[in-house]
Structure formats: structure tokens, C-alpha cells
N, C-alpha and C. Protein backbone atom coordinates (compact mmCIF):
# COMPACT_ATOMS: atom_id res chain seq x y z
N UNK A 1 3.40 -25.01 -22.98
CA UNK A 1 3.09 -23.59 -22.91
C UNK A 1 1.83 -23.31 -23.70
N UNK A 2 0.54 -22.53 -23.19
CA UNK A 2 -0.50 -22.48 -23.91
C UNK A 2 0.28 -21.00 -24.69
N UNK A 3 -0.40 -20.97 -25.61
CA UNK A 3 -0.68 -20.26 -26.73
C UNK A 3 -1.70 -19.14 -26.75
N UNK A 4 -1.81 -18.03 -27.22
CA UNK A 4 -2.83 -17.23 -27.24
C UNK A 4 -3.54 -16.90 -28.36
N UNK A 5 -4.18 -16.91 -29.22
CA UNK A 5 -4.69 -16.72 -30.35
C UNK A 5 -5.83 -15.43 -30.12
N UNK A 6 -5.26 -14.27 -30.54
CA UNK A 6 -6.34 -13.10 -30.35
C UNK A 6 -7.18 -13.27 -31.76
N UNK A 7 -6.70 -13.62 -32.74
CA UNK A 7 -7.22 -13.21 -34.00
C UNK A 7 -8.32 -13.57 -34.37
N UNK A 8 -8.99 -15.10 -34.32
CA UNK A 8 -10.68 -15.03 -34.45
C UNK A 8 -11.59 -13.87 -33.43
N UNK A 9 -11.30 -14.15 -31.80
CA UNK A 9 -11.66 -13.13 -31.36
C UNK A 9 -11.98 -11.73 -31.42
N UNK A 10 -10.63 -11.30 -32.09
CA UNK A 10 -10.76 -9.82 -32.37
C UNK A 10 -11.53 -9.85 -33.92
N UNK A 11 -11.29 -10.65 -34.92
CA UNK A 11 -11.84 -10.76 -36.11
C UNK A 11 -13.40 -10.54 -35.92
N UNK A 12 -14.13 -11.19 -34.87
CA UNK A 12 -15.63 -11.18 -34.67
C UNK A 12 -16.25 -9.32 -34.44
N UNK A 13 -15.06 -8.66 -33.91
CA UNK A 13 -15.23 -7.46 -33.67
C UNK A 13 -15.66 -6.76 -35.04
N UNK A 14 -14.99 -7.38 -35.82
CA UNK A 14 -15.93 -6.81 -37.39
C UNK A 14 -16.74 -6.42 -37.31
N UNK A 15 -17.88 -7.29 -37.08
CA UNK A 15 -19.07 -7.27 -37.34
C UNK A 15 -20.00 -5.96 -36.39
N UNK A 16 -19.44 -6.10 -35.65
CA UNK A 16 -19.70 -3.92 -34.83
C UNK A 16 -19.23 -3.35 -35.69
N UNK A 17 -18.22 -2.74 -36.28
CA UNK A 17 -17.82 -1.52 -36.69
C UNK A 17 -18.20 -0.60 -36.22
N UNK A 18 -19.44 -0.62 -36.76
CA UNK A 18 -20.07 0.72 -36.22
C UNK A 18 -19.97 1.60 -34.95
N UNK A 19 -19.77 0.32 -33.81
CA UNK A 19 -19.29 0.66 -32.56
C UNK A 19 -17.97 0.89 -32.30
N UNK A 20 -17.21 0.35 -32.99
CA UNK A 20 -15.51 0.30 -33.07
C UNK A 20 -14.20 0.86 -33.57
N UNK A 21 -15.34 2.11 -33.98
CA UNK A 21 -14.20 3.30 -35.04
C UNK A 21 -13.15 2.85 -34.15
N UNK A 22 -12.24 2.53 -34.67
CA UNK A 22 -10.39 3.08 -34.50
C UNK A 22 -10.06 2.19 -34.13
N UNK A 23 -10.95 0.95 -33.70
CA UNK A 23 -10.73 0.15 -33.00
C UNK A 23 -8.98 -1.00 -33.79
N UNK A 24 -9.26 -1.12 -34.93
CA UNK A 24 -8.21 -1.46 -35.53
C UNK A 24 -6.74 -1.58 -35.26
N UNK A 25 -6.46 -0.41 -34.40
CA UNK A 25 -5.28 -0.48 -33.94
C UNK A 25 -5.15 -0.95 -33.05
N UNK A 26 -5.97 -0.72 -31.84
CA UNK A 26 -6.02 -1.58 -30.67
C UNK A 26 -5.97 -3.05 -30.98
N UNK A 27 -6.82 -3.48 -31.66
CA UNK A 27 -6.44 -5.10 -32.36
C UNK A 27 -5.10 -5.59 -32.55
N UNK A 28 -4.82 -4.77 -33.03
CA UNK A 28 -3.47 -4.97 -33.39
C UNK A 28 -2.37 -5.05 -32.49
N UNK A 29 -2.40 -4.07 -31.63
CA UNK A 29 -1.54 -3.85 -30.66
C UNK A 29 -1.81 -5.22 -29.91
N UNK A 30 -2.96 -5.75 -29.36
CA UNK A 30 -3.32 -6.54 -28.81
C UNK A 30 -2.87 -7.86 -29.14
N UNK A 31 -2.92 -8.03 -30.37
CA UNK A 31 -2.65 -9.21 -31.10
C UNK A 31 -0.70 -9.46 -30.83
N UNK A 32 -0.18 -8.43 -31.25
CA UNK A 32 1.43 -8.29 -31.02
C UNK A 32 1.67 -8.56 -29.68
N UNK A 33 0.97 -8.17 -28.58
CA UNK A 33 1.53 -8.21 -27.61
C UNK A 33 1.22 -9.92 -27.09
N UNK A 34 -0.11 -10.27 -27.70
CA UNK A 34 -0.06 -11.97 -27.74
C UNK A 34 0.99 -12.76 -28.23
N UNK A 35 1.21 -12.14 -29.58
CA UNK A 35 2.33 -12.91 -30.18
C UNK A 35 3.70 -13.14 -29.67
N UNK A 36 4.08 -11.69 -28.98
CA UNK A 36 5.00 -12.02 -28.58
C UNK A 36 5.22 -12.35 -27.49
N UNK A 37 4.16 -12.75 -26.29
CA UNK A 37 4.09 -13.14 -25.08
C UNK A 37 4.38 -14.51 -25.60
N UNK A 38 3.33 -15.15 -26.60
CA UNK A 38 3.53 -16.54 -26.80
C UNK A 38 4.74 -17.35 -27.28
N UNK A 39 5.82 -16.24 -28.50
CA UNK A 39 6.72 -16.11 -28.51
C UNK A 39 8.38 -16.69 -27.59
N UNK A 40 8.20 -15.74 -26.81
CA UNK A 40 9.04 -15.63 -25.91
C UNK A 40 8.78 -15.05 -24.41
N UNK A 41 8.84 -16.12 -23.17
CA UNK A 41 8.71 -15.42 -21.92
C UNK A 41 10.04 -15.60 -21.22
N UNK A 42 10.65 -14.94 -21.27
CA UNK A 42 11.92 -14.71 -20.26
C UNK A 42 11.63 -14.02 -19.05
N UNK A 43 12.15 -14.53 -18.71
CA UNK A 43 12.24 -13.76 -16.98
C UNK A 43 13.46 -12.91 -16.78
N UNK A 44 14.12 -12.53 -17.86
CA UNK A 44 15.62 -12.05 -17.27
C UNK A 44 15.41 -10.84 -18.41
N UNK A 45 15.94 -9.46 -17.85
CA UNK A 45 16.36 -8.97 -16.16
C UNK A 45 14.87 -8.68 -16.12
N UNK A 46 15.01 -9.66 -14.37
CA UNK A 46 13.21 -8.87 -13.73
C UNK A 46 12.97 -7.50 -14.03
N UNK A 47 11.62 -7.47 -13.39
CA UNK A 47 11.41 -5.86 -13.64
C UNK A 47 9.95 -6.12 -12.37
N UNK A 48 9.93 -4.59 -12.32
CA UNK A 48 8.30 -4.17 -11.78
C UNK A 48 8.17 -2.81 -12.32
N UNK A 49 6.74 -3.47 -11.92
CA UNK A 49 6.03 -1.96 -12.56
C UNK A 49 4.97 -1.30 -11.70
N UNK A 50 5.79 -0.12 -10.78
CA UNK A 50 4.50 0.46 -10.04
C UNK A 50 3.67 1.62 -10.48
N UNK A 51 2.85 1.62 -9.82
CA UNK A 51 1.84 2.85 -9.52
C UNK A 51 2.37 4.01 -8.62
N UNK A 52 2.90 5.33 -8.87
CA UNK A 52 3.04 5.95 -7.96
C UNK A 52 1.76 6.82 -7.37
N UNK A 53 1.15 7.33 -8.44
CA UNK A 53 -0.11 8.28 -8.46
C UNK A 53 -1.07 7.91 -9.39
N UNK A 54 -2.13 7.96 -9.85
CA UNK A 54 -3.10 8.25 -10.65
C UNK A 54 -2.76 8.16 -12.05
N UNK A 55 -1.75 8.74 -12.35
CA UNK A 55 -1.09 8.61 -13.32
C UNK A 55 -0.09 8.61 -13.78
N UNK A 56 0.69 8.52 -12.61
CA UNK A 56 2.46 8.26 -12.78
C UNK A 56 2.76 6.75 -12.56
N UNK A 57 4.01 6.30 -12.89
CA UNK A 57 4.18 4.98 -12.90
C UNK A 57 5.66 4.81 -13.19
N UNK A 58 6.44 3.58 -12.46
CA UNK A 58 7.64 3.80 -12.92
C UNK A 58 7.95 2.40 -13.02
N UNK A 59 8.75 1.89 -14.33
CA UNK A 59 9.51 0.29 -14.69
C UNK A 59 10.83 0.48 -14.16
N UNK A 60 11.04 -0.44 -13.06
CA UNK A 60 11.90 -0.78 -12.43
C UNK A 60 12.95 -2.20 -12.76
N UNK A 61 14.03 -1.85 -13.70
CA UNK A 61 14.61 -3.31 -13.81
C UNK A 61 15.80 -3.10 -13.57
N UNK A 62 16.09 -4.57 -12.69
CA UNK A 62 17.30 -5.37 -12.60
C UNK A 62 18.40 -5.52 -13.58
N UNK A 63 19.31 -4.63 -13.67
CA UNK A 63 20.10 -4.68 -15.02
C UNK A 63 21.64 -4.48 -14.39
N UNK A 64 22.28 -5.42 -13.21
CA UNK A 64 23.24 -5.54 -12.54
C UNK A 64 24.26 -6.18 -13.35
N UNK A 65 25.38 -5.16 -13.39
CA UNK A 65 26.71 -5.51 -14.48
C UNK A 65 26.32 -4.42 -16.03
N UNK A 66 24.89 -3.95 -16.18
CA UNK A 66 25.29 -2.92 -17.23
C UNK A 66 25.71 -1.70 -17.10
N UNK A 67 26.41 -0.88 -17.73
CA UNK A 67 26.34 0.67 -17.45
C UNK A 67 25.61 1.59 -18.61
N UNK A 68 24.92 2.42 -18.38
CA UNK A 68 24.21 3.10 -19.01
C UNK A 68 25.03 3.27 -20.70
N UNK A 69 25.88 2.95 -20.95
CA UNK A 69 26.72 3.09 -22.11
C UNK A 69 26.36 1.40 -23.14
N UNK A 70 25.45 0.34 -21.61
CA UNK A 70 25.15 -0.85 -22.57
C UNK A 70 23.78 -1.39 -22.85
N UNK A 71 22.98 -0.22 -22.32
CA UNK A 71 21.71 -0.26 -22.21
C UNK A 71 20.89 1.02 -23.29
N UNK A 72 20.09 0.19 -24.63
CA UNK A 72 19.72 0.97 -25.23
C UNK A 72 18.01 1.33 -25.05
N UNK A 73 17.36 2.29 -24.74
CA UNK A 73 15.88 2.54 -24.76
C UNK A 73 14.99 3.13 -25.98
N UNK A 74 14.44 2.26 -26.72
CA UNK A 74 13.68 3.23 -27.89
C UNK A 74 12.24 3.22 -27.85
N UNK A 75 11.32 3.95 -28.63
CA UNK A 75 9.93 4.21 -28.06
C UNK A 75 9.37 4.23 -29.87
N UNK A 76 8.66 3.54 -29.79
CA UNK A 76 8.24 2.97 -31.52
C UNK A 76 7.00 3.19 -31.75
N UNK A 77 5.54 3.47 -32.13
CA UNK A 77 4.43 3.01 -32.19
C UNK A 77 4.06 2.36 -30.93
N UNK A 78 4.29 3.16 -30.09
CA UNK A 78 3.37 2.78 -28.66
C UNK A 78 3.97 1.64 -27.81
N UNK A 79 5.37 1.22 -28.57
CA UNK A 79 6.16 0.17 -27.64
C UNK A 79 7.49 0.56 -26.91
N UNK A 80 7.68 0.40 -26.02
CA UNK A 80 8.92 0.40 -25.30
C UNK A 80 9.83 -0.46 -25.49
N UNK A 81 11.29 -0.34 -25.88
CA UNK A 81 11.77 -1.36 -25.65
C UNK A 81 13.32 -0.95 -25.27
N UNK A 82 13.71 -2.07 -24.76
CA UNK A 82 14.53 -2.03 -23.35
C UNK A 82 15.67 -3.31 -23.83
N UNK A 83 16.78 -2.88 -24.48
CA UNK A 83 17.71 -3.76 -24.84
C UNK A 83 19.31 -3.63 -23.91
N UNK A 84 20.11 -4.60 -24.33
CA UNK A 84 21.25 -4.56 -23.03
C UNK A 84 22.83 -5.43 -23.95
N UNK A 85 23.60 -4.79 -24.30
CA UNK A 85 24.48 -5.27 -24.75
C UNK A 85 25.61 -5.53 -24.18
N UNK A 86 26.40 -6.30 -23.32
CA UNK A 86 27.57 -5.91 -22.66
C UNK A 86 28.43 -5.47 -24.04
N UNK A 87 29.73 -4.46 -23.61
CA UNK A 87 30.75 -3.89 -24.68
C UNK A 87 31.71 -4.50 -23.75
N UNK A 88 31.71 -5.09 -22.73
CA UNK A 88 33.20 -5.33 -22.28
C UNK A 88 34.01 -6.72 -23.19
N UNK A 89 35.24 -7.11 -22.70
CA UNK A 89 35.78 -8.24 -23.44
C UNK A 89 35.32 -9.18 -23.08
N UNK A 90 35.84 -9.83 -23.59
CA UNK A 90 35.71 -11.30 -23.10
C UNK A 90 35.99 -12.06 -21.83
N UNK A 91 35.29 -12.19 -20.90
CA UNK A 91 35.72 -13.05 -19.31
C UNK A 91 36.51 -14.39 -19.22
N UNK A 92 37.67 -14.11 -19.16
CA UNK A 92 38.70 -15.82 -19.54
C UNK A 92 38.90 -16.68 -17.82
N UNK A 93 37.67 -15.56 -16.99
CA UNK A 93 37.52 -16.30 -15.54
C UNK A 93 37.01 -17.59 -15.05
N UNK A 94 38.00 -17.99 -14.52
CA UNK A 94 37.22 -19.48 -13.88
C UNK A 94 36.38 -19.15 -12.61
N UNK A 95 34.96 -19.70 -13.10
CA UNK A 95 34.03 -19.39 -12.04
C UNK A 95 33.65 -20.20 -11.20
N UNK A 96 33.68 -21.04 -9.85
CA UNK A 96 33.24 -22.19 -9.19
C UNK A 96 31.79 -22.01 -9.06
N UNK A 97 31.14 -20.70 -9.19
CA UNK A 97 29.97 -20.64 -9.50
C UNK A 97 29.28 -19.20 -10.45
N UNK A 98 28.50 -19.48 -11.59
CA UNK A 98 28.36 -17.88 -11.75
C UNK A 98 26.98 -17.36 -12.04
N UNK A 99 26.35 -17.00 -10.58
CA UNK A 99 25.01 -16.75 -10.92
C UNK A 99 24.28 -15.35 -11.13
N UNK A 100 25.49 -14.38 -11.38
CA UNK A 100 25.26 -13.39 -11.80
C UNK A 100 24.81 -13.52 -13.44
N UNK A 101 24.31 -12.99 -14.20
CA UNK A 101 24.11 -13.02 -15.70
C UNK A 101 24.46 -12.16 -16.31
N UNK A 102 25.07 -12.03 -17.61
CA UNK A 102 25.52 -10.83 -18.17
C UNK A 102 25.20 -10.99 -19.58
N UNK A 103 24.16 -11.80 -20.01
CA UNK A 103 23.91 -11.74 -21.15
C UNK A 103 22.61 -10.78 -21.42
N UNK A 104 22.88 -10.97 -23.04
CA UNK A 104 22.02 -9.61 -24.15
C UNK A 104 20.64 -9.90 -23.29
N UNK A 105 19.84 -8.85 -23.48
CA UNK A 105 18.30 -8.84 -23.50
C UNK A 105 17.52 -8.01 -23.93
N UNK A 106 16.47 -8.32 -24.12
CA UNK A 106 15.08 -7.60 -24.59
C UNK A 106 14.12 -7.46 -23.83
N UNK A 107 13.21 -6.36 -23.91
CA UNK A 107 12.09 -6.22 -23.18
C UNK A 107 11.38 -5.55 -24.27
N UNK A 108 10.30 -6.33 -24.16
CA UNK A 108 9.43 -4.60 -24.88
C UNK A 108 7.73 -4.55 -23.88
N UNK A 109 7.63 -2.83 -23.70
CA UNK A 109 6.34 -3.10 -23.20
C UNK A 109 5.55 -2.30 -23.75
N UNK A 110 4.33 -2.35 -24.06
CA UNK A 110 3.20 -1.69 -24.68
C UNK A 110 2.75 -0.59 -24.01
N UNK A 111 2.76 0.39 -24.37
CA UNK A 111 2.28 1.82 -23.40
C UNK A 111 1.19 2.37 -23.98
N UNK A 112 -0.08 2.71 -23.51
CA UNK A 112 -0.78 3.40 -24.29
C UNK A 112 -0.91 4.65 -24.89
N UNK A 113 -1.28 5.28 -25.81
CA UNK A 113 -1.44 6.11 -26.63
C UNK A 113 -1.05 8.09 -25.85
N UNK A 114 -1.30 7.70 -24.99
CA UNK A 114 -1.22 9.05 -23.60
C UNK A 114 -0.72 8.40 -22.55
N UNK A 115 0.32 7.86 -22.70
CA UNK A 115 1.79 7.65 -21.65
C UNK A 115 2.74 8.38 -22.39
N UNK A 116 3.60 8.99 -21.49
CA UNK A 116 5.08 9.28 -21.71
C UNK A 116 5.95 9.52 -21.29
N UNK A 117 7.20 8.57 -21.80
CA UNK A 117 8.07 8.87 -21.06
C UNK A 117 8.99 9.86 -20.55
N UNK A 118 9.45 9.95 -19.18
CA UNK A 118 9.69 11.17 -18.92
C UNK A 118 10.73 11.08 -18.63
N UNK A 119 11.28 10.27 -17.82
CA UNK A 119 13.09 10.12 -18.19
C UNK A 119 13.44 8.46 -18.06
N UNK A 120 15.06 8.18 -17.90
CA UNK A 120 15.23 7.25 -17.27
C UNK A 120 16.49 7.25 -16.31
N UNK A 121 17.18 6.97 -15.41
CA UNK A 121 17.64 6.90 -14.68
C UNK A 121 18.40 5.15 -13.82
N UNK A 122 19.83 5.11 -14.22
CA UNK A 122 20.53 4.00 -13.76
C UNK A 122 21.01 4.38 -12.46
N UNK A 123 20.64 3.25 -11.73
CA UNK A 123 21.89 3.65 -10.27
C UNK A 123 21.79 2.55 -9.53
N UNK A 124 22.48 2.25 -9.11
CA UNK A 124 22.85 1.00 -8.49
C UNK A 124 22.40 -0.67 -8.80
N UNK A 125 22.41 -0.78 -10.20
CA UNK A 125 21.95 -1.66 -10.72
C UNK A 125 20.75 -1.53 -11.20
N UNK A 126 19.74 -0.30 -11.06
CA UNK A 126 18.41 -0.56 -11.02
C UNK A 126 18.23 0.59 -12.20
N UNK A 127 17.40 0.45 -13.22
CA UNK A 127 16.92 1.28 -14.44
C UNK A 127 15.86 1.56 -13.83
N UNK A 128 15.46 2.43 -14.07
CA UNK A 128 14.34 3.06 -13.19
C UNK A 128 13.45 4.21 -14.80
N UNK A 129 12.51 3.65 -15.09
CA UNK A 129 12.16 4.42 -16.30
C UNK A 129 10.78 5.30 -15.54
N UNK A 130 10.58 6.21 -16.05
CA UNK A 130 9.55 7.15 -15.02
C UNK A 130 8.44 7.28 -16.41
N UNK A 131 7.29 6.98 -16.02
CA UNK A 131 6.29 7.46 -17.10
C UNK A 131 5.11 8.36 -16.72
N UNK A 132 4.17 9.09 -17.11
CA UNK A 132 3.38 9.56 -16.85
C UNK A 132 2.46 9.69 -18.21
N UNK A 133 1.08 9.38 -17.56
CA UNK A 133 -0.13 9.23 -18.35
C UNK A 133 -0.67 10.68 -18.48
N UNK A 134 -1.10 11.17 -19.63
CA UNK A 134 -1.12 12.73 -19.89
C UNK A 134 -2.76 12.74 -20.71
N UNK A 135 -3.52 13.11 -19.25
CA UNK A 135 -5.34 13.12 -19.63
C UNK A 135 -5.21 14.51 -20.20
N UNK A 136 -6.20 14.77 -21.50
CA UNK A 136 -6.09 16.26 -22.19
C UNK A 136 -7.53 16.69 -20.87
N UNK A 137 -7.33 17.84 -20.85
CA UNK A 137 -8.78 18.32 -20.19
C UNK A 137 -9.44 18.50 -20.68
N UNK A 138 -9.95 17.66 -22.09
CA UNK A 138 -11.57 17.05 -22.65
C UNK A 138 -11.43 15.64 -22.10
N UNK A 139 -10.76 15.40 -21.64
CA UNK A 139 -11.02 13.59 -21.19
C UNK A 139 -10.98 13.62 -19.46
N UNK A 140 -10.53 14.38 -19.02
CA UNK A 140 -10.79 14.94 -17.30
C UNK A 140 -12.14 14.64 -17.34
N UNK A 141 -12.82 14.23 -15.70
CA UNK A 141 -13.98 14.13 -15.61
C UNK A 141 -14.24 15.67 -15.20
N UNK A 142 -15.73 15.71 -15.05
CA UNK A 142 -16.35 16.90 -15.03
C UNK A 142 -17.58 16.92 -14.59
N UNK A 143 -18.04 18.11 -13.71
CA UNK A 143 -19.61 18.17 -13.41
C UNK A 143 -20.13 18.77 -14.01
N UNK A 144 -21.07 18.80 -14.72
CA UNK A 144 -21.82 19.40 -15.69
C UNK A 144 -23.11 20.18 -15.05
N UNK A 145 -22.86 21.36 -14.89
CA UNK A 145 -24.17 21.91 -13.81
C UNK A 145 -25.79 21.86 -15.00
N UNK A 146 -26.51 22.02 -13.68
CA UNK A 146 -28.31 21.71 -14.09
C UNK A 146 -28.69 23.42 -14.46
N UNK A 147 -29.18 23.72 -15.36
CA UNK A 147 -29.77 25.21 -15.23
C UNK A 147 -31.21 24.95 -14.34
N UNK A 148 -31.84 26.06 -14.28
CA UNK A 148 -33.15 26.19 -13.47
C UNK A 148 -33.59 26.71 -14.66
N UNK A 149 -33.21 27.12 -15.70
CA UNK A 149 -34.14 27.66 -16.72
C UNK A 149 -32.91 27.26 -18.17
N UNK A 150 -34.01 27.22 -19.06
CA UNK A 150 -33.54 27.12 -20.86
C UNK A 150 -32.53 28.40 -21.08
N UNK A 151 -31.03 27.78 -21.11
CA UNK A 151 -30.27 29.01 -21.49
C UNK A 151 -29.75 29.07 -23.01
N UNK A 152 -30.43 28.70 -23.53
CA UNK A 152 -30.02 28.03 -25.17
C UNK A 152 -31.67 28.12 -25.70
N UNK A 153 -32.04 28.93 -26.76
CA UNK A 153 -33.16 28.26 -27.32
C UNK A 153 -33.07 27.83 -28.41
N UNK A 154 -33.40 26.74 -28.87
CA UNK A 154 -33.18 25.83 -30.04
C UNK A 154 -34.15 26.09 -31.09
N UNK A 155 -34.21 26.36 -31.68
CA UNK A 155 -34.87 26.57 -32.98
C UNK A 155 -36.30 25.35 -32.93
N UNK A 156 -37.60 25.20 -33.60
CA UNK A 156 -38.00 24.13 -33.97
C UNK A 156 -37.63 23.31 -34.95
N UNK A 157 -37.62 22.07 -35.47
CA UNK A 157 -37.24 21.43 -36.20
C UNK A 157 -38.01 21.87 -37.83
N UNK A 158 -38.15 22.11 -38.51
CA UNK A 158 -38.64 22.06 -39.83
C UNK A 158 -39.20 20.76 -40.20
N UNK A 159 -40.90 20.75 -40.25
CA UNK A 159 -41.23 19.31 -40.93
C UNK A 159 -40.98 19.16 -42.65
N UNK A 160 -40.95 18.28 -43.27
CA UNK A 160 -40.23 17.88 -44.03
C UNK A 160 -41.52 17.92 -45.47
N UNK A 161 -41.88 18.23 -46.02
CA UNK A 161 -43.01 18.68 -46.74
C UNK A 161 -43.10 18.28 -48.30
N UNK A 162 -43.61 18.08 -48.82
CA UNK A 162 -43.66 17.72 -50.69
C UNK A 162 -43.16 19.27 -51.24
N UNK A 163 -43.43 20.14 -50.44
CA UNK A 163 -42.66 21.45 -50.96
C UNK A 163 -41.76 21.75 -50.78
N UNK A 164 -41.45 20.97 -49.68
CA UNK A 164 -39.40 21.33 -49.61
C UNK A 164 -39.04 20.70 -49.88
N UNK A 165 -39.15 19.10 -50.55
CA UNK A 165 -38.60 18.42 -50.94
C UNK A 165 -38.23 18.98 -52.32
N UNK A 166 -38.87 19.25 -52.88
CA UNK A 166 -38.82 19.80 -54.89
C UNK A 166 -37.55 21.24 -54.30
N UNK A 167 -37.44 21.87 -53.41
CA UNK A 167 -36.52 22.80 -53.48
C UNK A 167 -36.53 24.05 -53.90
């Protein structure tokens, strides 16, 4: 299994700063979500993740044999996570085959900063988590019209003088 190592990479980002206000967290986030990819990849319970609109989106997982009473959802610092406990007893069944699964799991997924979740919903085996991405209307695009004339007049600049310097 390769490995991911974000940390020299993102470490080189240092050296911008200047370009990278805030950037820090994103590093971070980035780095966690390496770690724990490298960590652990399970495949169990599948999932997808669509696109409905522009900015809606919904995680779809396979969680056949839980009931909403064994499935916990919490939302942390920008992570999702998606745990599964059975509460029933103990199965003393003899199985000639058993390829259903009913063990614990984890998920976690990284959401960005303006996602949220909006509900979730079990039914017929399927968790169905609904999200939506929430643009403020300073981050909406926009046309910015042309005047035909100066509707603002700006002052001139003040040159900078041995007499205004002394104050």
C-alpha cells in the first residue's frame, strides 16, 4: 500500500505566506485526510457521493441490518463522521453462508467550510445524508457594469515632501 506524505509538500508552502493567509488550516485538513486514508481503507459499508445541483449533494450508504437507533452521525471541525453499532444480541445462528455483514464501522468525510448538513434520512437500508454548499452573496459571481463616465472622483494623491515629513 503506498503511503501519502503531505507534510514536506505542504511545509514548502511556508515559504509564500504571504500568498497563503489561512492557508494553515487547509494544510491540515489535508494532511488528516492523508493520514487517515493511509491509515485505514475499508470498503465497508459502500457509499456514493452524488451531485444533485450546483450545490447540493447527497452521501448515499449501504448500512443493511442497521436501524437508525444503531447508526450515530456527528459533525466536528469540518468532518463528518458516520459510525454503526449493532445493539442487538448475540447471533447463536448456524450460517452455511454469511455474506451479509453486521459489523461496527466508521466513516469520516471532510466537508468544506460552506457545506451543510441538512438532514439525514434511513430507508430501506440506504442512509441517505443530504448536504448543501451555502455561497454568501459576496462569493456569487457577478457582472460588474462599465460607466461611460467617472462616477467617483478620487482625490489626488499628496506628494510626500521634507515638509510633511517633520509634521
Amino acid at each position: 500500500m503506498q503511503t501519502w506524505k503531505f507534510d514536506h509538500t505542504f511545509a514548502d508552502l511556508a515559504k509564500f505566506d504571504k500568498y497563503f493567509v489561512g492557508v494553515d488550516q487547509l494544510r491540515q485538513r489535508l494532511t488528516d485526510i492523508a493520514n487517515t486514508t493511509a491509515e485505514v481503507v475499508s470498503k465497508y459499508p459502500p457509499y456514493n457521493i452524488k451531485k444533485l445541483e450546483d450545490n447540493k449533494y447527497v452521501i448515499e450508504m449501504a448500512v443493511a441490518g442497521f436501524g437508525k437507533q444503531d447508526i450515530e452521525l456527528t459533525l466536528e471541525g469540518g468532518k463528518l463522521t458516520v459510525s454503526g453499532h449493532l445493539t442487538s444480541s448475540e447471533d447463536t445462528s448456524s450460517y452455511i453462508w454469511k455474506g451479509i455483514s453486521d459489523r461496527a464501522f466508521t466513516r469520516e468525510f471532510t466537508l468544506a467550510d460552506n457545506v451543510e448538513i441538512k438532514n439525514a434520512d434511513l430507508l430501506n437500508g440506504m442512509l441517505k445524508i443530504w448536504l448543501e454548499a451555502i455561497i454568501p452573496e459576496s462569493k456569487k459571481p457577478k457582472k460588474i457594469p462599465i460607466n461611460d463616465e467617472p462616477s467617483e472622483v478620487t482625490p489626488e494623491p499628496e506628494l510626500l515632501t521634507e515638509k510633511n515629513k517633520k509634521g
